[in-house]
Protein backbone atom coordinates (compact mmCIF):
# COMPACT_ATOMS: atom_id res chain seq x y z
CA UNK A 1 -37.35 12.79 -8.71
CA UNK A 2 -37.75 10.62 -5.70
CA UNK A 3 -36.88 11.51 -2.08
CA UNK A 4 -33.64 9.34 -1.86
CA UNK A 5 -32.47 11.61 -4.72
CA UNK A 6 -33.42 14.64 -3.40
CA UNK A 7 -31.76 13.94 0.02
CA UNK A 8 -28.80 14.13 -1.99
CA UNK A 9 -29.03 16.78 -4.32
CA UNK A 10 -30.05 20.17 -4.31
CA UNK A 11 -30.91 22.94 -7.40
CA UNK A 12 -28.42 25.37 -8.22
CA UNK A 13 -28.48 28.37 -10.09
CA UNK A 14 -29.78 28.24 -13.91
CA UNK A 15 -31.39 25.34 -13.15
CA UNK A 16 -28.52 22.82 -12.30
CA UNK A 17 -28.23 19.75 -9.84
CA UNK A 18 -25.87 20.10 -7.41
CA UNK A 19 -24.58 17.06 -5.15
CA UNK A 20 -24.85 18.23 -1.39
CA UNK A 21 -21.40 18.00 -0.14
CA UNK A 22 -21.72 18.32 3.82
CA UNK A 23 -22.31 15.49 6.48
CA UNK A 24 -25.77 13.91 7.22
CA UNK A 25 -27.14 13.55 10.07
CA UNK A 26 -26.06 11.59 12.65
CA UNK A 27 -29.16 9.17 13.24
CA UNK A 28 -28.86 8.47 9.24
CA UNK A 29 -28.37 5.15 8.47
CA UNK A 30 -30.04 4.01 5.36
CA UNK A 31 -27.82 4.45 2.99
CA UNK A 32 -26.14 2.34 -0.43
CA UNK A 33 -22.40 2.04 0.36
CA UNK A 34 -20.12 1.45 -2.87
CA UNK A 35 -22.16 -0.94 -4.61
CA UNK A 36 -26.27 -1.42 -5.05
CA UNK A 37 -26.32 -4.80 -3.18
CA UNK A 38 -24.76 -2.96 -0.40
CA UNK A 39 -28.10 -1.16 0.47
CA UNK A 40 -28.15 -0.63 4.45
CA UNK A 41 -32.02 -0.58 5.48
CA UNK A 42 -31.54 -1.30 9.05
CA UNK A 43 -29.70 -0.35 11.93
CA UNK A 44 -28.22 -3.83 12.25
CA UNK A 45 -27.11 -4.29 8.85
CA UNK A 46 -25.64 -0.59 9.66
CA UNK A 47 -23.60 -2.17 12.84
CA UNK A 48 -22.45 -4.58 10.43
CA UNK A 49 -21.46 -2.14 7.78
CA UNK A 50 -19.82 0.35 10.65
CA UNK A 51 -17.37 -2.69 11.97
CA UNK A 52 -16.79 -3.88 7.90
CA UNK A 53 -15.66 -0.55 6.85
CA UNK A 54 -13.05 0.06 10.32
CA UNK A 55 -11.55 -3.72 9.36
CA UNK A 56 -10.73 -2.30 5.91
CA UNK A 57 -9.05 0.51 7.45
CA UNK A 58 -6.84 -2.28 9.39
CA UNK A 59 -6.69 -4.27 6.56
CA UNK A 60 -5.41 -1.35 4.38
CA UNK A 61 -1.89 -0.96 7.04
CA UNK A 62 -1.53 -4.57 7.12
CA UNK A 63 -1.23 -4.33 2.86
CA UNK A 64 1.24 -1.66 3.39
CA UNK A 65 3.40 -3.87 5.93
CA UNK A 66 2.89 -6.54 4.02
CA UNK A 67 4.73 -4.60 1.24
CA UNK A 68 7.42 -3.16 3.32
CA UNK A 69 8.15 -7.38 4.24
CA UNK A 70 8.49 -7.73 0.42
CA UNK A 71 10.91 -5.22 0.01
CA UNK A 72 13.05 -6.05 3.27
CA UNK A 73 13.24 -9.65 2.42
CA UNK A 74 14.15 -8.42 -1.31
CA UNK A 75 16.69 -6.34 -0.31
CA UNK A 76 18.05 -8.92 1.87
CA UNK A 77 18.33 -11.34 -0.73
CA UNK A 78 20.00 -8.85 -2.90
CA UNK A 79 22.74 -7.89 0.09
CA UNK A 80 23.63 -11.10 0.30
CA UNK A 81 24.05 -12.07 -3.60
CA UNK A 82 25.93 -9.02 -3.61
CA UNK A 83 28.11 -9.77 -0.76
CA UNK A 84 29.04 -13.20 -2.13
CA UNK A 85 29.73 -12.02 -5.51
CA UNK A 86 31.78 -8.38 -5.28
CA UNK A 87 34.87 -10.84 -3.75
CA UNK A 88 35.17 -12.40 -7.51
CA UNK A 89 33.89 -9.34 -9.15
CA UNK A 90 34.81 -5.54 -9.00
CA UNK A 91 32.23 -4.44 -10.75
CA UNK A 92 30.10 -5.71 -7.65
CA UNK A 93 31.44 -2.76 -5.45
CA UNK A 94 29.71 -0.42 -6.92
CA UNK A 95 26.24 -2.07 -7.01
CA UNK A 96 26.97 -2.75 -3.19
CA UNK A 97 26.59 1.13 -2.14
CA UNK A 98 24.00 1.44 -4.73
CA UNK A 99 21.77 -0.90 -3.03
CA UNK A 100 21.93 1.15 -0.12
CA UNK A 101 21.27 4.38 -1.29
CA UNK A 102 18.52 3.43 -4.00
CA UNK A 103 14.80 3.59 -3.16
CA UNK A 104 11.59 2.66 -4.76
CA UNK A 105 8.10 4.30 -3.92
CA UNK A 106 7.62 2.05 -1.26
CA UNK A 107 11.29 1.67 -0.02
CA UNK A 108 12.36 -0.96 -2.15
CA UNK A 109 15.94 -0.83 -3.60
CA UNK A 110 14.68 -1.19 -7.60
CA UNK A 111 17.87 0.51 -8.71
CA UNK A 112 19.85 -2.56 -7.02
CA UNK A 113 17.32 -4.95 -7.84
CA UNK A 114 17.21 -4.00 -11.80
CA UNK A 115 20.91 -4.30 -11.67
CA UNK A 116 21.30 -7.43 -10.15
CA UNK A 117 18.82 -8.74 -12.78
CA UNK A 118 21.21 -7.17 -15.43
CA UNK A 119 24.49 -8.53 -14.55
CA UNK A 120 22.50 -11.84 -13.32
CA UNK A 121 21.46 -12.10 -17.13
CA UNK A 122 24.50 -11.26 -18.31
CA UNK A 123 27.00 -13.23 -16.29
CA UNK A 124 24.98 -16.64 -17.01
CA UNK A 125 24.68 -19.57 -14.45
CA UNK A 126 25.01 -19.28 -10.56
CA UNK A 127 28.16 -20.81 -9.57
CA UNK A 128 29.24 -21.55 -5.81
CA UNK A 129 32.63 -18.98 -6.30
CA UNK A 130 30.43 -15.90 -5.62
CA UNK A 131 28.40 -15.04 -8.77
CA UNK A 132 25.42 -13.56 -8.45
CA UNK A 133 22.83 -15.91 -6.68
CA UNK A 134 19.65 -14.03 -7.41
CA UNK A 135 17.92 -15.26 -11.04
CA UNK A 136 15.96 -13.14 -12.70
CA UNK A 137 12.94 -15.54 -12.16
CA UNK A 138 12.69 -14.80 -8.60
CA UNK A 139 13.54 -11.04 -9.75
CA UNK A 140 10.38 -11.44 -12.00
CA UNK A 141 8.66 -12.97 -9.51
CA UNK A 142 8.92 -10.58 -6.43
CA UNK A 143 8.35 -7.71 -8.83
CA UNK A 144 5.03 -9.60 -9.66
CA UNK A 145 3.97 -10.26 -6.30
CA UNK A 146 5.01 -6.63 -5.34
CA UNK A 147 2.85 -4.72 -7.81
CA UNK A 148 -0.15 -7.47 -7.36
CA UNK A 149 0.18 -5.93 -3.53
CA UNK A 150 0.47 -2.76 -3.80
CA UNK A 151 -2.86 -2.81 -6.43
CA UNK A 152 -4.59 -4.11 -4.04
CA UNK A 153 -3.65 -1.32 -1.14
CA UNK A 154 -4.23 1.27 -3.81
CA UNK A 155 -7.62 -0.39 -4.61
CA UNK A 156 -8.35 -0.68 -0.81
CA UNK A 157 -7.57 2.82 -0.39
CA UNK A 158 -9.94 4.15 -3.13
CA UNK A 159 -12.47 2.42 -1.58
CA UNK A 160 -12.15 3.84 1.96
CA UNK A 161 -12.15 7.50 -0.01
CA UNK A 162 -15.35 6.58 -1.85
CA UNK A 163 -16.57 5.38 1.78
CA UNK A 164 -15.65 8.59 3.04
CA UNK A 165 -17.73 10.51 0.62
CA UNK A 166 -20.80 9.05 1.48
CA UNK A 167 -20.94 11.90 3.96
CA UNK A 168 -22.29 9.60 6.48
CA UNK A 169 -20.99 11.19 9.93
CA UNK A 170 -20.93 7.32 11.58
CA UNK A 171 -18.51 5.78 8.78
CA UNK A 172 -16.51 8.61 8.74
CA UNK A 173 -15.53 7.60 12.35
CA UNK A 174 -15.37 3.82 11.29
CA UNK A 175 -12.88 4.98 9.40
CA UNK A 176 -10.68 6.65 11.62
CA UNK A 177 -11.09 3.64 14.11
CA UNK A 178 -9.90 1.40 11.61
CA UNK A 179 -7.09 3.62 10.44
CA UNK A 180 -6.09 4.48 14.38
CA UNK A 181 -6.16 0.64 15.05
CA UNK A 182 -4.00 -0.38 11.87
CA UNK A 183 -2.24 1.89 12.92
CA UNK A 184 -1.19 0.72 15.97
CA UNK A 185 -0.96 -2.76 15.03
CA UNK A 186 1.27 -2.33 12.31
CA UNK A 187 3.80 0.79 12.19
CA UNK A 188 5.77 -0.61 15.26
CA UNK A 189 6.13 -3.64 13.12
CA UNK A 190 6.86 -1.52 10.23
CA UNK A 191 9.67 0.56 12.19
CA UNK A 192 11.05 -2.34 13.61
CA UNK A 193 11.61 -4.58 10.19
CA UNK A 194 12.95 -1.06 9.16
CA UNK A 195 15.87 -0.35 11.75
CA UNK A 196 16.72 -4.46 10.88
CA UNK A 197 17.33 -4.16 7.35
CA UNK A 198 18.30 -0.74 7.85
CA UNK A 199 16.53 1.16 5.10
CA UNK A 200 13.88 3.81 4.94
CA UNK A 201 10.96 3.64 2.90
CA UNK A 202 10.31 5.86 -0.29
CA UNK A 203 7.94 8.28 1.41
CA UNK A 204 10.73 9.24 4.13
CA UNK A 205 13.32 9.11 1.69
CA UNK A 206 11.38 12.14 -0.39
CA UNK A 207 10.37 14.18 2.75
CA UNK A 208 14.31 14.21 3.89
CA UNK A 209 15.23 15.65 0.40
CA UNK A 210 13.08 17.92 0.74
């Protein structure tokens, strides 16, 4: 066994390898990081690697705005399709204060938007007297979009964990940096778009039930 493997494992009773699950030191910077062409042999390449790893960190909150603009402009949409058609329709009412009570996991308001696509399908053609204006292409298509951005937050985020269990003392701060500074680049954003469509996401909406 070489010393690269050693480093990282240690001999446990009966004769079993056991990964070494505490942090390295803190001058330790030759390290592999997620994939074997990432191999980190110099303290440059380490800089590099130190400022890569905090971006993904911003990167990761700017995914999650980016799906909280999805929904807003979703629900949005849906509000007003709604609002045109429950005039001409009664059974529109009720969807109306179900779109503003329904949540997804990230805030969305599926219940409405499922409906909508529903009645859209069943009512037939858009027509200016205040049918439902939403199709269920652009349904389909924000649903698509949606779950192609939310994949690649939950990716992202698997990532950073894997990151994080390099033990590596030095990324482990690079990636509270890069949460910190998402962070504050992106929540007031979020809570702003929030109090304009006026809706809460899905993780507030579970913690106030609870």
């Amino acid at each position: 066994m070489d010393d690269a493997v050693g480093d990282d494992m240690k001999m446990g009773e009966g004769g079993m390898m056991m990964m070494v699950m505490t942090f390295t030191n803190w001058s330790d910077y030759q390290l592999k990081i997620l994939f074997d062409g990432w191999d980190v042999t110099t303290r440059g390449q380490f800089a590099l690697s130190w400022f890569a790893i905090m971006g993904a960190g911003v990167a990761y909150h700017y995914l999650r705005y980016k799906v909280e603009v999805l929904e807003a402009h979703q629900q949005s949409r849906e509000r007003e399709a709604l609002r045109g058609a429950h005039t001409t329709n009664p059974l529109m009412d009720g969807l109306m204060d179900s779109s503003k009570g329904e949540r997804g996991v990230y805030g969305s308001a599926a219940g409405a938007a499922g409906s909508t696509a529903e009645i859209a399908t069943s009512t037939g053609p858009v027509s200016p007297g205040g049918s439902i204006s939403l199709s269920l292409s652009s349904t389909t298509k924000y649903y698509l979009l949606h779950a192609a951005t939310v994949s690649l937050c939950y990716g992202l985020s698997l990532m950073l964990m894997l990151v994080a269990m390099t033990y590596n003392p030095a990324l482990f701060v690079a990636l509270m940096v890069g949460w910190a500074s998402g962070d504050f680049l992106f929540h007031r954003r979020t809570m702003m778009l929030r109090r304009v469509h006026g809706f809460q996401s899905g993780e507030e909406v579970m913690t106030s039930c609870h």
